[in-house]
C-alpha atoms as a PDB file:
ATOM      1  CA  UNK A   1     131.267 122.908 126.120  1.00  0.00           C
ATOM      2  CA  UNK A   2     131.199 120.557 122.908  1.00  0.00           C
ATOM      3  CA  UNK A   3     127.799 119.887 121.541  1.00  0.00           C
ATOM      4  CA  UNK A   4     127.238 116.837 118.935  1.00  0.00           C
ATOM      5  CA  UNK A   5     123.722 116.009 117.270  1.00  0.00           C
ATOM      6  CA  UNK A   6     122.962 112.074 116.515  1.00  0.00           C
ATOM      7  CA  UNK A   7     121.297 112.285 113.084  1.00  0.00           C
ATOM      8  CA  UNK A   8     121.060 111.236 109.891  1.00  0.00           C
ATOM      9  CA  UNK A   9     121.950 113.157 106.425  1.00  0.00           C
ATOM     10  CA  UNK A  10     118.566 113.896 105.279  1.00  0.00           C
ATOM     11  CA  UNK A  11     116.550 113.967 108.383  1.00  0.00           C
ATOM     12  CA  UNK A  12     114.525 117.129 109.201  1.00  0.00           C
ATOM     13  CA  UNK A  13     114.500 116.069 113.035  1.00  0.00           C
ATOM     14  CA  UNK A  14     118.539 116.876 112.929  1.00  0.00           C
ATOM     15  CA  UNK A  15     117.732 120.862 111.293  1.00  0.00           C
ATOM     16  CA  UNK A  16     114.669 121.307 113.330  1.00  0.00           C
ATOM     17  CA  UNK A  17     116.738 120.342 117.062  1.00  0.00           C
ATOM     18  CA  UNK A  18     120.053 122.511 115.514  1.00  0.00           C
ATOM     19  CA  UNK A  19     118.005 125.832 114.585  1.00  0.00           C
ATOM     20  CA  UNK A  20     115.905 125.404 117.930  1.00  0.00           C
ATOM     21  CA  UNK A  21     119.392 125.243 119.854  1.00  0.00           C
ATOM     22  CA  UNK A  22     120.412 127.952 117.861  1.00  0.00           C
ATOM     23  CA  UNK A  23     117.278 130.280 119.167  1.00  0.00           C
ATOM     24  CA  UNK A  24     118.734 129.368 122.547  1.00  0.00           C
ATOM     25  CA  UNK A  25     122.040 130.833 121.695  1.00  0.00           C
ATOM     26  CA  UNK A  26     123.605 127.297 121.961  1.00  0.00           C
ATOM     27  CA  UNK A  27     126.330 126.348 119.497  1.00  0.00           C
ATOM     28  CA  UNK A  28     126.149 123.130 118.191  1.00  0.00           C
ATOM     29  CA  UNK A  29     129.953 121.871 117.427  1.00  0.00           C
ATOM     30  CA  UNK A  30     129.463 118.645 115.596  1.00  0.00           C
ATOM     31  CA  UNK A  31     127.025 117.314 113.319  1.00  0.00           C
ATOM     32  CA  UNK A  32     127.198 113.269 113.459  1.00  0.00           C
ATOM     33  CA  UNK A  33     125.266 111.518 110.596  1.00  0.00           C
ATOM     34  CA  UNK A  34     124.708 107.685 111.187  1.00  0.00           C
ATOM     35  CA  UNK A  35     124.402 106.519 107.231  1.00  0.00           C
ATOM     36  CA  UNK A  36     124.153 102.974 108.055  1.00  0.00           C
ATOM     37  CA  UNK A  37     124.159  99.855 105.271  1.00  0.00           C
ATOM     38  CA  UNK A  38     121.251  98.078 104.404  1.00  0.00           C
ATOM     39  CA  UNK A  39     121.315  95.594 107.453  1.00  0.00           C
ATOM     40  CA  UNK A  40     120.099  91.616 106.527  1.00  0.00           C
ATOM     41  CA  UNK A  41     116.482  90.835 106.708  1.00  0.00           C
ATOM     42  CA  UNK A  42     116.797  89.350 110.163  1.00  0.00           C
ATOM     43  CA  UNK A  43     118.147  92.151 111.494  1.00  0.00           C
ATOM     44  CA  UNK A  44     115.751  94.126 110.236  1.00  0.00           C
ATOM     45  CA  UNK A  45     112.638  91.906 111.384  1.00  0.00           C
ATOM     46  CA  UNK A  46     114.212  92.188 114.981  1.00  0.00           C
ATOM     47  CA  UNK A  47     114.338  96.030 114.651  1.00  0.00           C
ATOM     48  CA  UNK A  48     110.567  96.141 113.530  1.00  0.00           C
ATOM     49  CA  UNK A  49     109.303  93.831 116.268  1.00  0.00           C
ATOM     50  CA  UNK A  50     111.430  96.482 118.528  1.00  0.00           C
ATOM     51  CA  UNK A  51     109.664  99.213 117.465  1.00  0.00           C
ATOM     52  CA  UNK A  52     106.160  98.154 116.051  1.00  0.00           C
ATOM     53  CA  UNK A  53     105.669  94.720 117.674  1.00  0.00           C
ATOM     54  CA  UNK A  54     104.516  91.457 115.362  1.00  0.00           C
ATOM     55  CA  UNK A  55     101.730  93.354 113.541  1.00  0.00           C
ATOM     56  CA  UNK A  56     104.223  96.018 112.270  1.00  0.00           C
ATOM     57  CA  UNK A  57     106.805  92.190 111.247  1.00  0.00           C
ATOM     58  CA  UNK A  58     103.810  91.226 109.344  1.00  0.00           C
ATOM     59  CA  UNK A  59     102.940  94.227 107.669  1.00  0.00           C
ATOM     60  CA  UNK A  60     105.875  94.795 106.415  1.00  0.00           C
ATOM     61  CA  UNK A  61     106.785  91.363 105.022  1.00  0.00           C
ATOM     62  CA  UNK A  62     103.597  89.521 104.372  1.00  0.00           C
ATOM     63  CA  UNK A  63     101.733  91.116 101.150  1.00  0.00           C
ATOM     64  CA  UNK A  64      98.397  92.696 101.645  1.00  0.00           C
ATOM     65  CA  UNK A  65      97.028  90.175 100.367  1.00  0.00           C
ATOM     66  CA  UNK A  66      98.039  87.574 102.278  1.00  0.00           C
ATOM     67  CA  UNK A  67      96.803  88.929 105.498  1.00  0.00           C
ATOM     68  CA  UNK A  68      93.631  90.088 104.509  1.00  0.00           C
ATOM     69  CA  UNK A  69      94.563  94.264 104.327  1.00  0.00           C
ATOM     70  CA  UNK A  70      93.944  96.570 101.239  1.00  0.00           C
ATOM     71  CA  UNK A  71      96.670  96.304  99.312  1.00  0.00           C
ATOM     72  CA  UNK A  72      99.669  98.972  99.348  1.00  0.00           C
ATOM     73  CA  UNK A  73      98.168  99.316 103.038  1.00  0.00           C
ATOM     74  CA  UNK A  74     100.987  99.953 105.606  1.00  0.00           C
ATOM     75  CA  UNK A  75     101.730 101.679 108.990  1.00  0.00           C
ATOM     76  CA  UNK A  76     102.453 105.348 108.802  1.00  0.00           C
ATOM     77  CA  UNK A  77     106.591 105.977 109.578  1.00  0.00           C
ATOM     78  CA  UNK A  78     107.153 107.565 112.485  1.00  0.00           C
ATOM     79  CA  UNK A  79     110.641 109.183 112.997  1.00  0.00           C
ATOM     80  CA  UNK A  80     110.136 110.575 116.726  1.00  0.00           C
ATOM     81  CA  UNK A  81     108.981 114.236 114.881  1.00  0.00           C
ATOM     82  CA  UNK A  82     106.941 115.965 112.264  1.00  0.00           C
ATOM     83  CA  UNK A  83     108.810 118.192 110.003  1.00  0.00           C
ATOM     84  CA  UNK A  84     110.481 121.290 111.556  1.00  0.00           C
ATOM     85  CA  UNK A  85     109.191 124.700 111.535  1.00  0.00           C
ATOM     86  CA  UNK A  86     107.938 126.311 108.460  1.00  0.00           C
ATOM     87  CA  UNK A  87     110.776 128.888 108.564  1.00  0.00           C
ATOM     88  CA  UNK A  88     113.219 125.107 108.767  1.00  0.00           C
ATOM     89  CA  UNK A  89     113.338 123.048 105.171  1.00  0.00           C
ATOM     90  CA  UNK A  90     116.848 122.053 105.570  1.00  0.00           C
ATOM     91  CA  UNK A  91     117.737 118.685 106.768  1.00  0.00           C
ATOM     92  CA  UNK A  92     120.571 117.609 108.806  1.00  0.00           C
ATOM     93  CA  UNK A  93     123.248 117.760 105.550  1.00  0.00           C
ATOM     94  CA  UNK A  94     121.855 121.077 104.280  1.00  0.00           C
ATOM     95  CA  UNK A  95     121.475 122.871 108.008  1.00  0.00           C
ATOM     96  CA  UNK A  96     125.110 121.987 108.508  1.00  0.00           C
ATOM     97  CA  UNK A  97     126.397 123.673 105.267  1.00  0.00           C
ATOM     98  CA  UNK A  98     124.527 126.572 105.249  1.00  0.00           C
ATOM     99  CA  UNK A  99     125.697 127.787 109.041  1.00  0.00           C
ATOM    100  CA  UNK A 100     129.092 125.996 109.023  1.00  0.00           C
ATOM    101  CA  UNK A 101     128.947 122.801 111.621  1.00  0.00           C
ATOM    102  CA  UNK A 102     131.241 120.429 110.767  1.00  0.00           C
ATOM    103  CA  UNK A 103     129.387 117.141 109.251  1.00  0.00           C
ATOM    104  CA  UNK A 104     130.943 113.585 110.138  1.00  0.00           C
ATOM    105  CA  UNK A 105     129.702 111.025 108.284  1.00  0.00           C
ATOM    106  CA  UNK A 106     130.022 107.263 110.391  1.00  0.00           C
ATOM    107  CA  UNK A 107     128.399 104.147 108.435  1.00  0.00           C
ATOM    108  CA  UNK A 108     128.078 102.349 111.862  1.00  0.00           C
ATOM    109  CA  UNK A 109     127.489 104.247 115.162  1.00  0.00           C
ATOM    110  CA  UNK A 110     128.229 101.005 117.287  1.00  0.00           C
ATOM    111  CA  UNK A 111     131.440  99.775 115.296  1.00  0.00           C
ATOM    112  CA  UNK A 112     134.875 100.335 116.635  1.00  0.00           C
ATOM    113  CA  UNK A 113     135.778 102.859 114.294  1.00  0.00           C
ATOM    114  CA  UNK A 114     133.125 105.239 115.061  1.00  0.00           C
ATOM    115  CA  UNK A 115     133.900 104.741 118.552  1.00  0.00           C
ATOM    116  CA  UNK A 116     137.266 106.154 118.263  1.00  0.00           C
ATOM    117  CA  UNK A 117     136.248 108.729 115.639  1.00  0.00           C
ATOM    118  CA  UNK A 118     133.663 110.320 118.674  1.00  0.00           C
ATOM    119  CA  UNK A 119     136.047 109.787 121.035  1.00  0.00           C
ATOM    120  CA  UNK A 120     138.785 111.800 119.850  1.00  0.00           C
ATOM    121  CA  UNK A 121     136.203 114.788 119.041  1.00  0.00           C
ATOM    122  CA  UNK A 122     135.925 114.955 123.298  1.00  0.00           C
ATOM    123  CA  UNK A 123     132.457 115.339 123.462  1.00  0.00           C
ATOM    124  CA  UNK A 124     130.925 116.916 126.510  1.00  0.00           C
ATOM    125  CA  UNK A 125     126.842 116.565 125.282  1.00  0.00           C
ATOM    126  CA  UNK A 126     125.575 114.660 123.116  1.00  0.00           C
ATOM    127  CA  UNK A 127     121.707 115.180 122.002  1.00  0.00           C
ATOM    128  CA  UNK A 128     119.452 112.506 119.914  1.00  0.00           C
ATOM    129  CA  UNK A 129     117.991 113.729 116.683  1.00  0.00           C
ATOM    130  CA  UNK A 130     116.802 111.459 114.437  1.00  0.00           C
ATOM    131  CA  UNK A 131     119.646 108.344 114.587  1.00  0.00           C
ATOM    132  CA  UNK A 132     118.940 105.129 115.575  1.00  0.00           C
ATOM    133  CA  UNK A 133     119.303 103.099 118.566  1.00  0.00           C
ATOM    134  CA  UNK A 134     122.767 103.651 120.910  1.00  0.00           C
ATOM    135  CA  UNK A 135     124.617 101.240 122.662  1.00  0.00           C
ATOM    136  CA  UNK A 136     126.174 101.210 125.373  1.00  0.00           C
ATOM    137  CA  UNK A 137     129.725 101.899 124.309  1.00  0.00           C
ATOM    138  CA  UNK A 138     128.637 105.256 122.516  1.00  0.00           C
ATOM    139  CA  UNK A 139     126.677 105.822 125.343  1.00  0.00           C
ATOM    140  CA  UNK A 140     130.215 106.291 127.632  1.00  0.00           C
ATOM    141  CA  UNK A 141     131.931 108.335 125.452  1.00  0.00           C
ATOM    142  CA  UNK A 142     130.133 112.133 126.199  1.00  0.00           C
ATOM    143  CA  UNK A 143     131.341 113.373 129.371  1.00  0.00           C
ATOM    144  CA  UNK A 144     127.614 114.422 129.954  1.00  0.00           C
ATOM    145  CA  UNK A 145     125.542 111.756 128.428  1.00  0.00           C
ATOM    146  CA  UNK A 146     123.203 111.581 125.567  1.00  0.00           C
ATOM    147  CA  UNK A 147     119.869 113.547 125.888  1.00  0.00           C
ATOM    148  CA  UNK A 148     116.792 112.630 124.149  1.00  0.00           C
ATOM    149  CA  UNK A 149     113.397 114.219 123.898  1.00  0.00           C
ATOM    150  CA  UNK A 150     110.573 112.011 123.726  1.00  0.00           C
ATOM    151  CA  UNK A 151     107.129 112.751 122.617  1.00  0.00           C
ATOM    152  CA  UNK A 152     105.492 111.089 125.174  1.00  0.00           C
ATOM    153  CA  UNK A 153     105.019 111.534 129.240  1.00  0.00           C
ATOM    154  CA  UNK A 154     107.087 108.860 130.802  1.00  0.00           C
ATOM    155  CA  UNK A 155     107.685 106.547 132.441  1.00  0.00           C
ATOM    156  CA  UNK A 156     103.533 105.684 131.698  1.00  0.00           C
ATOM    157  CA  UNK A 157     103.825 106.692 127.746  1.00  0.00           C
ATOM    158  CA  UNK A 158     107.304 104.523 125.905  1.00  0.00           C
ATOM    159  CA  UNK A 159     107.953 103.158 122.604  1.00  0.00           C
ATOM    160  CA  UNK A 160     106.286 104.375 119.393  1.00  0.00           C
ATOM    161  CA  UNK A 161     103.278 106.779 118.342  1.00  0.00           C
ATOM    162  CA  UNK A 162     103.117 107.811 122.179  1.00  0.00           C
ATOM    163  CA  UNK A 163     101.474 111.440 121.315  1.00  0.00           C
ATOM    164  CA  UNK A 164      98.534 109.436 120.017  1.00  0.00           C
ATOM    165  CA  UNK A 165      98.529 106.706 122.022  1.00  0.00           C
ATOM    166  CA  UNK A 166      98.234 109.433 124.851  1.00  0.00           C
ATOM    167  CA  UNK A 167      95.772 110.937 123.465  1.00  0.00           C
ATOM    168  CA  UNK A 168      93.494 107.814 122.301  1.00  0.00           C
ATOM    169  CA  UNK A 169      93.446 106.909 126.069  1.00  0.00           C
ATOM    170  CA  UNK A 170      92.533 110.154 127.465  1.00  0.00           C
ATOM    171  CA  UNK A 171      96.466 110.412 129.253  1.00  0.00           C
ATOM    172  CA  UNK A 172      98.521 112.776 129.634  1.00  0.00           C
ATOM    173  CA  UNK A 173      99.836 114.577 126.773  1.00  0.00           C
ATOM    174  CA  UNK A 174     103.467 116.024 126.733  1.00  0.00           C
ATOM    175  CA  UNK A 175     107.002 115.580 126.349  1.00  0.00           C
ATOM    176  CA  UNK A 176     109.801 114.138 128.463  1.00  0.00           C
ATOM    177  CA  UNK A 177     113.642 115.297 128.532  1.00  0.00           C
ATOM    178  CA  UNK A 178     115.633 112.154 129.872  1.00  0.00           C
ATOM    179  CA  UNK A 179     118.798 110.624 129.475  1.00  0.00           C
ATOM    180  CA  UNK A 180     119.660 107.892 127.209  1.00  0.00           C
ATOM    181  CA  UNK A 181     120.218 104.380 128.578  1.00  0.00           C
ATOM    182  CA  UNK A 182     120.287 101.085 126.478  1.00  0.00           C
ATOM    183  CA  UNK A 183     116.515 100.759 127.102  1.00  0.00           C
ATOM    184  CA  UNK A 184     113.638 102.082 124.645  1.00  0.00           C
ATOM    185  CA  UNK A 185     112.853 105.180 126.437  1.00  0.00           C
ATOM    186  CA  UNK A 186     113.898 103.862 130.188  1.00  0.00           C
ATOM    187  CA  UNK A 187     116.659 106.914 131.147  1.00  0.00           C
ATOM    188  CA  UNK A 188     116.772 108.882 133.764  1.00  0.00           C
ATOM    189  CA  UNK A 189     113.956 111.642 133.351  1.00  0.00           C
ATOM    190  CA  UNK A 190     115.229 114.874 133.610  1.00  0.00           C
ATOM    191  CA  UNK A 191     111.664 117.187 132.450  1.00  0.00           C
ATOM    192  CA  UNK A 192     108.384 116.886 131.674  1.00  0.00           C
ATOM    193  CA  UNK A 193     106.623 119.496 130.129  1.00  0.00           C
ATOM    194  CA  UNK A 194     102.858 118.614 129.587  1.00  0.00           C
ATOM    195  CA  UNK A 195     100.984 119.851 126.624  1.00  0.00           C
ATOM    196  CA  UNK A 196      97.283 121.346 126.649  1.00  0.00           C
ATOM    197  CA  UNK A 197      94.787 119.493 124.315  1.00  0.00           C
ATOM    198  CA  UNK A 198      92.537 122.271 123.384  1.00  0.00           C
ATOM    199  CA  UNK A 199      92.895 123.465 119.869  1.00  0.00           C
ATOM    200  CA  UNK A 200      94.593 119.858 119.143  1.00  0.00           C
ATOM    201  CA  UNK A 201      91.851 119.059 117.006  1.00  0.00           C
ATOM    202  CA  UNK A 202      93.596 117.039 113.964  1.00  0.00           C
ATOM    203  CA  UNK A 203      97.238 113.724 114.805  1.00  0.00           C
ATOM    204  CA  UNK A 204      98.747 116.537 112.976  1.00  0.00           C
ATOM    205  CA  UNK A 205      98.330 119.332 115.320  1.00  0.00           C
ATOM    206  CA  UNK A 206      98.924 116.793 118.337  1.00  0.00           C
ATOM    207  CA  UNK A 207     101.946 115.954 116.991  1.00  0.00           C
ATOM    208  CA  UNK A 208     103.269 119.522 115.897  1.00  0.00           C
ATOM    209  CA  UNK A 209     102.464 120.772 119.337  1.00  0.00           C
ATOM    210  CA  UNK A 210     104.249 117.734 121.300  1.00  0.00           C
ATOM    211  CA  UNK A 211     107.369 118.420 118.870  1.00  0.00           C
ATOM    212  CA  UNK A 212     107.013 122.242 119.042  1.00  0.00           C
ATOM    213  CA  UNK A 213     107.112 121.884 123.057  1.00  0.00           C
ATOM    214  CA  UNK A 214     109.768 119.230 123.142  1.00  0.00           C
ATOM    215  CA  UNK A 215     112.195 121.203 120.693  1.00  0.00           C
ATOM    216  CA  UNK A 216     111.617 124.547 123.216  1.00  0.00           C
ATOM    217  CA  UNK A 217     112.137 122.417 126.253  1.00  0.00           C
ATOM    218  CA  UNK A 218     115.041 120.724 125.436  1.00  0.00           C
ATOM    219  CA  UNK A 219     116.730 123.934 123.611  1.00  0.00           C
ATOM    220  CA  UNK A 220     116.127 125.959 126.942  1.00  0.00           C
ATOM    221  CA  UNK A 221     117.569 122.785 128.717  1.00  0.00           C
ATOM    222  CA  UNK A 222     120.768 122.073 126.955  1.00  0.00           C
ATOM    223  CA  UNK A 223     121.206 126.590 127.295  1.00  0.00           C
ATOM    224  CA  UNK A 224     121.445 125.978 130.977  1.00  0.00           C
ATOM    225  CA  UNK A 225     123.635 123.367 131.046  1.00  0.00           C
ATOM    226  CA  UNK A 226     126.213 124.766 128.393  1.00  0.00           C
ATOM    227  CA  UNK A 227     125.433 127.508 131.232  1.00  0.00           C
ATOM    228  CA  UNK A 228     126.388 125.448 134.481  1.00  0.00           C
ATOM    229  CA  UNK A 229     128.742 123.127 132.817  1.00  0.00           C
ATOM    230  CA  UNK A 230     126.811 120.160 134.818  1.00  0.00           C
ATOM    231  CA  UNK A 231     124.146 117.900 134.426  1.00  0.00           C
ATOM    232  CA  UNK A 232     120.817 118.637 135.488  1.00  0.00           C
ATOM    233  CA  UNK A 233     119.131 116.843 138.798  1.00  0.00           C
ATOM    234  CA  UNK A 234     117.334 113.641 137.208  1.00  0.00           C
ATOM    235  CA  UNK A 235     114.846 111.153 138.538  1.00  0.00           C
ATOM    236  CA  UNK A 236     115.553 107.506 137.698  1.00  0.00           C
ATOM    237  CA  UNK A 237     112.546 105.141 136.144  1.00  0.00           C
ATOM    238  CA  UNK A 238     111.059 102.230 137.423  1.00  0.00           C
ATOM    239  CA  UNK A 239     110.065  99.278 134.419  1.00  0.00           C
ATOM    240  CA  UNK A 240     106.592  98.825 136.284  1.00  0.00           C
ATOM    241  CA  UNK A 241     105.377 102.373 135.811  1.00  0.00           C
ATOM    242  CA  UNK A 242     105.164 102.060 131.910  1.00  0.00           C
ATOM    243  CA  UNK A 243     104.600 100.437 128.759  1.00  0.00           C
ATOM    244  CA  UNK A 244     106.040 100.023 125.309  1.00  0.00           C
ATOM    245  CA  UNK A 245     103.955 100.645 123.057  1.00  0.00           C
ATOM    246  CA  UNK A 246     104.023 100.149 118.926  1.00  0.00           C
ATOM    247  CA  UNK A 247     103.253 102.039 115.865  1.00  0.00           C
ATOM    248  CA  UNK A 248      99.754 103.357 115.814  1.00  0.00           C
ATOM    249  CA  UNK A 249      97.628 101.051 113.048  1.00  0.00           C
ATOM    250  CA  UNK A 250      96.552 103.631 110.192  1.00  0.00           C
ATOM    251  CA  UNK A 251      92.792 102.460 110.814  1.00  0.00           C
ATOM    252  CA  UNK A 252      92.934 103.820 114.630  1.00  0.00           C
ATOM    253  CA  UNK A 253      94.655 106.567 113.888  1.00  0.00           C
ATOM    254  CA  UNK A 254      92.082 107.595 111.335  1.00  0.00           C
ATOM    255  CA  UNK A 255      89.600 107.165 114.213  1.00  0.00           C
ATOM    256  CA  UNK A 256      91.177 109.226 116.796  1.00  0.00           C
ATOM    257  CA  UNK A 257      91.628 111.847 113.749  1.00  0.00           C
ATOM    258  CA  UNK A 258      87.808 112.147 113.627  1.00  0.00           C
ATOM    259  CA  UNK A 259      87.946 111.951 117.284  1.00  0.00           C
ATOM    260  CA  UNK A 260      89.899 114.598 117.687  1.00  0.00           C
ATOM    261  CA  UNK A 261      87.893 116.663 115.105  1.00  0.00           C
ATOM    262  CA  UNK A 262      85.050 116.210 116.762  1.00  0.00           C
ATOM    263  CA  UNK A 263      86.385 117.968 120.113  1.00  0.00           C
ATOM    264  CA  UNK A 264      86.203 121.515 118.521  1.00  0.00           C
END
C-alpha cells in the first residue's frame, strides 16, 4: 500500500505523524510538501475569517491600537499540534532526509499540475499533517481517501483551538480519526479516542496529551489498514450536532491556564 503525508517543509506536525507511523511499523512512501506563494490580502482575510472568525480578521489587520488591545497583542498560532516528541526535532524536510522518503515539493496543492504530479504517484492513503485546506479534486485522487486527526471530539467539538475550547466548557476531551471531506472537520468519523483530564493541569499538557493520543490512534489505525488493504467502517456527520469554533483569544486562554492549574 502507498502512503503520502500532506505537509509542509518545516512543519514538526509532518516528523511527529511520520516517526509515530514508523513505531507502528508503517512505511510512509511519499513525503508531499505544500510550499504555497504568498496568496493576496483578500485571500488571506477569507482564510482567517475561515479559521478564526472576524475577531481573528481584525486582529490581524487592524493595529493594536486601533482596536483598543496592547500593542504587539495577537492570537496564539495554532497548527492542529504542539511540537512532536522530545526524542522528534526534525521537521517534515529534515525527517525525510535523514530516513530516506522521497520529498515532493508542489507550490499549489489545488492547481492542475499538482493534480497530475499525485496522480501519477498512485496513491492508496493519504494522511493530513500539517498542509492546508484540500479540495475536492485532491480529495479523489487516493484510492483510500485522506485521513485526518483532529484534536477535538466531533461532530460537537470543529474548527480551531477545540482541545481548549473542550476543556473551557467542561466537554469532552479527545481526539477524532475521520475522513477528509471539503468541510472544516465534517468527514466521516472513523475513531474517537477520549482523553482523561486528570494530571492536565497547564493548555500545554492538554494539548500534548490530545496530540500524544491522536498521533497513537491514528498510527495504530493507518497499521491496520496497510494490514486489511480496506477502509475502516465509518459513521457519517450530521451539520446540527456541532459547531465551528475559532482561535482561542490569548486573554481566555490565560484564564483556563489558571483554571486548569487550579484543578491539581
Amino acid at each position: 500500500m502507498k502512503i503520502a503525508l500532506l505537509t509542509h517543509a518545516r512543519a514538526a506536525k509532518g516528523a511527529a505523524v511520520a516517526a509515530a507511523l514508523a513505531a507502528c511499523a508503517v512505511k510512509v512512501d511519499l513525503m508531499v510538501c505544500e510550499e504555497p506563494r504568498v496568496a493576496p490580502t483578500g485571500d488571506r482575510m477569507r482564510q482567517l475569517l475561515l479559521e478564526r472568525g472576524l475577531r481573528g480578521v481584525v486582529e490581524k489587520f487592524l493595529p493594536a491600537k486601533d482596536r483598543g488591545g496592547a500593542a504587539g497583542a495577537t492570537a496564539p498560532h495554532d497548527a492542529g499540534a504542539p511540537p512532536a516528541d522530545a526524542a522528534t526535532t526534525l521537521d517534515a524536510a529534515g525527517y525525510a532526509a535523514r530516513f530516506g522518503i522521497p520529498l515532493l515539493h508542489l507550490p499549489d496543492l489545488a492547481s492542475l499540475a499538482a493534480l497530475d504530479r499525485l496522480r501519477a504517484a498512485q496513491i492508496d492513503l493519504m494522511i493530513h499533517a500539517g498542509a492546508g485546506i484540500l479540495r475536492q479534486p485532491l480529495l479523489d485522487i487516493p484510492r483510500l481517501g485522506v485521513l485526518n486527526a483532529h484534536m477535538g471530539v466531533l461532530p460537537r467539538y470543529r474548527g480551531m483551538n477545540v482541545a481548549e475550547w473542550a476543556a473551557w466548557e467542561g466537554g469532552a476531551i479527545g481526539a477524532t480519526l475521520h475522513w477528509i471531506d471539503p468541510g472544516i472537520d465534517t468527514g466521516r468519523i472513523i475513531r474517537i479516542v477520549e482523553v482523561a483530564r486528570d494530571g492536565l493541569t497547564s493548555v500545554a499538557a492538554l494539548r500534548a496529551a490530545v496530540d500524544t493520543a491522536q498521533r497513537a490512534a491514528l498510527a495504530e489505525l493507518v497499521a491496520e489498514i496497510v494490514a486489511t488493504g480496506k477502509a475502516p467502517p465509518d459513521a457519517p456527520q450530521r451539520a446540527e450536532d456541532g459547531r465551528q469554533y475559532f482561535t482561542m483569544h490569548p486573554q481566555i486562554r490565560n484564564l483556563l491556564d489558571q483554571c486548569l492549574a487550579q484543578s491539581r
